[in-house]
Protein backbone atom coordinates (compact mmCIF):
# COMPACT_ATOMS: atom_id res chain seq x y z
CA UNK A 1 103.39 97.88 125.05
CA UNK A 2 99.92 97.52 123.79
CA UNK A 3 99.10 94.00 122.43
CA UNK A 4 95.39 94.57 121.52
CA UNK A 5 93.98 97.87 120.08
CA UNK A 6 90.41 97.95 118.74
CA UNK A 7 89.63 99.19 115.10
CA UNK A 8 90.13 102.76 114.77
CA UNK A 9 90.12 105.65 111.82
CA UNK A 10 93.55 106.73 111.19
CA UNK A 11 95.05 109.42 108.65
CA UNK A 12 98.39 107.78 109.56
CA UNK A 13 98.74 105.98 106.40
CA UNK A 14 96.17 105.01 103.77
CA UNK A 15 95.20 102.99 100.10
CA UNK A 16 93.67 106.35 98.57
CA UNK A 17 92.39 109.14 100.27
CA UNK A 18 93.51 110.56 103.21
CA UNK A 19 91.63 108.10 106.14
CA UNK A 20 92.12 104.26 106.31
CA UNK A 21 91.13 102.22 109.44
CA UNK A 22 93.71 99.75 111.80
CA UNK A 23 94.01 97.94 114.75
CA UNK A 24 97.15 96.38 116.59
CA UNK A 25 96.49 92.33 117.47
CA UNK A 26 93.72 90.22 116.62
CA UNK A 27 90.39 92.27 117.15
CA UNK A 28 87.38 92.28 114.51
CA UNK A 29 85.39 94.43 112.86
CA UNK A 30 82.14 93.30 111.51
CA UNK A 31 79.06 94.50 109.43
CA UNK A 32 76.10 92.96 109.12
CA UNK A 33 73.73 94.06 106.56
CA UNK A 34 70.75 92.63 104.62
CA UNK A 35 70.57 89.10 102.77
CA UNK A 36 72.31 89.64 99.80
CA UNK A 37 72.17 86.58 96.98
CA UNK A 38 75.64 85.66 96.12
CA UNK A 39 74.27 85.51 92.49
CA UNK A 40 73.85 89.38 92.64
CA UNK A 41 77.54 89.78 94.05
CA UNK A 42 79.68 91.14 91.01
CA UNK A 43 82.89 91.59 93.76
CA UNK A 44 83.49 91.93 97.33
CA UNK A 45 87.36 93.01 97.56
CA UNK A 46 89.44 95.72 100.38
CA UNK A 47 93.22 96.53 100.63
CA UNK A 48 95.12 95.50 103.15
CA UNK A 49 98.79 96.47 104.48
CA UNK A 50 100.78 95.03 107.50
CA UNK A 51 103.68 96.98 108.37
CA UNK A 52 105.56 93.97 109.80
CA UNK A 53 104.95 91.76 106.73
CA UNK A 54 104.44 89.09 109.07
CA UNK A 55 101.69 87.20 109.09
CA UNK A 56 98.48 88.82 107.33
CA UNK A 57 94.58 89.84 107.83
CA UNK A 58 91.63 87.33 108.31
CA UNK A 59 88.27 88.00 107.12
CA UNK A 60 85.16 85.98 107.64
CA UNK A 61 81.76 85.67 105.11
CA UNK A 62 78.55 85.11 107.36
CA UNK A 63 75.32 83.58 105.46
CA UNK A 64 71.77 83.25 106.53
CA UNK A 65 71.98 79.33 106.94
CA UNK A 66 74.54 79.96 109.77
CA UNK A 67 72.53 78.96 113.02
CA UNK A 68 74.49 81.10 115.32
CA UNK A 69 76.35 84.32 113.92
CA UNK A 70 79.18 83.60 116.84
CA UNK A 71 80.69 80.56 114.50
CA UNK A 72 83.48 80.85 112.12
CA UNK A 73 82.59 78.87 109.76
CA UNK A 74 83.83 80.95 106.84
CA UNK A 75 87.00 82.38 107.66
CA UNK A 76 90.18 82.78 105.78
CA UNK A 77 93.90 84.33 106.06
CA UNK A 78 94.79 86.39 103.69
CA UNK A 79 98.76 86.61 104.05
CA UNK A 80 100.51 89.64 103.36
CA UNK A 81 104.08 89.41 103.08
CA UNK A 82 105.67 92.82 101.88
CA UNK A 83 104.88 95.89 103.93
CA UNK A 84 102.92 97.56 101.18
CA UNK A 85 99.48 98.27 100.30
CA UNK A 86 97.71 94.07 99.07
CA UNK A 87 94.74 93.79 97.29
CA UNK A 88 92.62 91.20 98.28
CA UNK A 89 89.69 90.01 96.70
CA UNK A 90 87.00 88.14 98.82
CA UNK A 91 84.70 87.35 95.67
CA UNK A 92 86.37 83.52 94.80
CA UNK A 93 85.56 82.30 98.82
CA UNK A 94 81.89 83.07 98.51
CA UNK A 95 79.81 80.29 98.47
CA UNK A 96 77.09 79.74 95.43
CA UNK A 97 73.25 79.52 96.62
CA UNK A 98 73.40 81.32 99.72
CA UNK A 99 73.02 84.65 101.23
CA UNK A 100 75.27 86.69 102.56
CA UNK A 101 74.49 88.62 105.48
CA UNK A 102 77.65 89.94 106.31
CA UNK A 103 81.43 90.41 106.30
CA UNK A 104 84.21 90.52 109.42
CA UNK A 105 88.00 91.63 109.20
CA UNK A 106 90.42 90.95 111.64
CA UNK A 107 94.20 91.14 112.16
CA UNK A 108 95.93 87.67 112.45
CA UNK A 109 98.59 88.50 114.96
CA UNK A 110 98.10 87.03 118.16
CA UNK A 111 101.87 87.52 119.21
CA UNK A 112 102.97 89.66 121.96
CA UNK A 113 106.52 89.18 120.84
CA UNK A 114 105.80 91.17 117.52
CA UNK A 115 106.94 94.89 117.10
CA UNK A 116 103.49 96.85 117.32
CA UNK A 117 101.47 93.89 115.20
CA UNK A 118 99.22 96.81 113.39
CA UNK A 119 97.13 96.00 110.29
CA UNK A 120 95.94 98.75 108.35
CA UNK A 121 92.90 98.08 105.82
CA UNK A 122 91.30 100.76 103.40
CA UNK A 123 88.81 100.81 100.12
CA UNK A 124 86.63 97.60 101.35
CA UNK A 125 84.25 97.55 98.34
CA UNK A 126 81.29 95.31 97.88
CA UNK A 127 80.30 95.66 94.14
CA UNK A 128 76.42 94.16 93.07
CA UNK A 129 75.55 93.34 89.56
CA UNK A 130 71.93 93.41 89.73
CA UNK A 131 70.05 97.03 90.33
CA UNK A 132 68.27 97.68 93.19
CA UNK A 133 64.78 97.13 93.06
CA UNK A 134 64.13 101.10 93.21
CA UNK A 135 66.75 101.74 90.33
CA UNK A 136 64.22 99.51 87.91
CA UNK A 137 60.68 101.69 89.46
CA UNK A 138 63.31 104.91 88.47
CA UNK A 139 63.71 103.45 84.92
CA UNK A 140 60.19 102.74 84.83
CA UNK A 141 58.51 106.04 86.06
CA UNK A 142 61.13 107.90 83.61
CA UNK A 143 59.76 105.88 80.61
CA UNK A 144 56.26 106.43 81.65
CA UNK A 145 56.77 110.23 81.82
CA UNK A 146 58.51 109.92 77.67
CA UNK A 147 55.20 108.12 77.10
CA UNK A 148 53.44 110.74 78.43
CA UNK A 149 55.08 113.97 77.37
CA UNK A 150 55.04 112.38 73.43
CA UNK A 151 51.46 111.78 73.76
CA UNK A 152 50.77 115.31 75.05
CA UNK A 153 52.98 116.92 71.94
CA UNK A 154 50.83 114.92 69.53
């Protein structure tokens, strides 16, 4: 039997869509990205399912203030205890004033004596409320170019 299985794409079962990712024990899956201002974070949510309806999925929130990215110093369980598709939404754990720099999932089982401990997770969203910087120069060229074009008809 396989206790540990790193994350992998699966069409096995999903949320929506045909593809949803898993893993079988307690291995994590991480993305890093760009310091984002909590402020600007309208929702940061995924689905989750554990056929086993055991124990659950864990999933960590890493800001620029921490001094070494190997600390957990944000981490939660979310438990999921049917064997259907959960929602969970990450948005009420993030902390005000800071920047997030990235997000970690994980499966919680770290018990050889469970019947394949697989966690599936699918749709992992991160929603902003503010528009990119390049959105507002889009608004702003397209306004220039009405300016323009009415002048030229007159």
């Amino acid at each position: 039997m396989t206790y540990c299985e790193f994350w992998n794409v699966t069409s096995t079962d999903s949320h929506s869509g045909v593809f949803s990712i898993t893993d079988v024990g307690s291995m994590e899956l991480r993305q890093s990205f760009a310091p984002l201002p909590v402020s600007d974070i309208a929702g940061i949510s995924f689905w989750a399912k554990d056929p086993n309806a055991l124990f659950g999925v864990g999933y960590e929130l890493f800001y620029s203030d921490n001094p070494d990215p190997a600390l957990y110093l944000n981490s939660f369980l979310a438990p999921l205890t049917t064997s259907v598709w959960t929602y969970i939404d990450v948005t009420p754990n993030l902390t005000p004033g800071k920047q997030l720099v990235g997000i970690s999932i994980s499966g919680y089982d770290r018990f050889p004596s469970t019947p394949t401990p697989r966690v599936f997770v699918d749709d992992i969203t991160v929603n902003v409320s503010t528009p990119e910087p390049q959105s507002g120069y889009l608004i702003l060229i397209g306004v220039v170019g009405m300016l323009v074009a009415t002048r030229q008809q007159r």
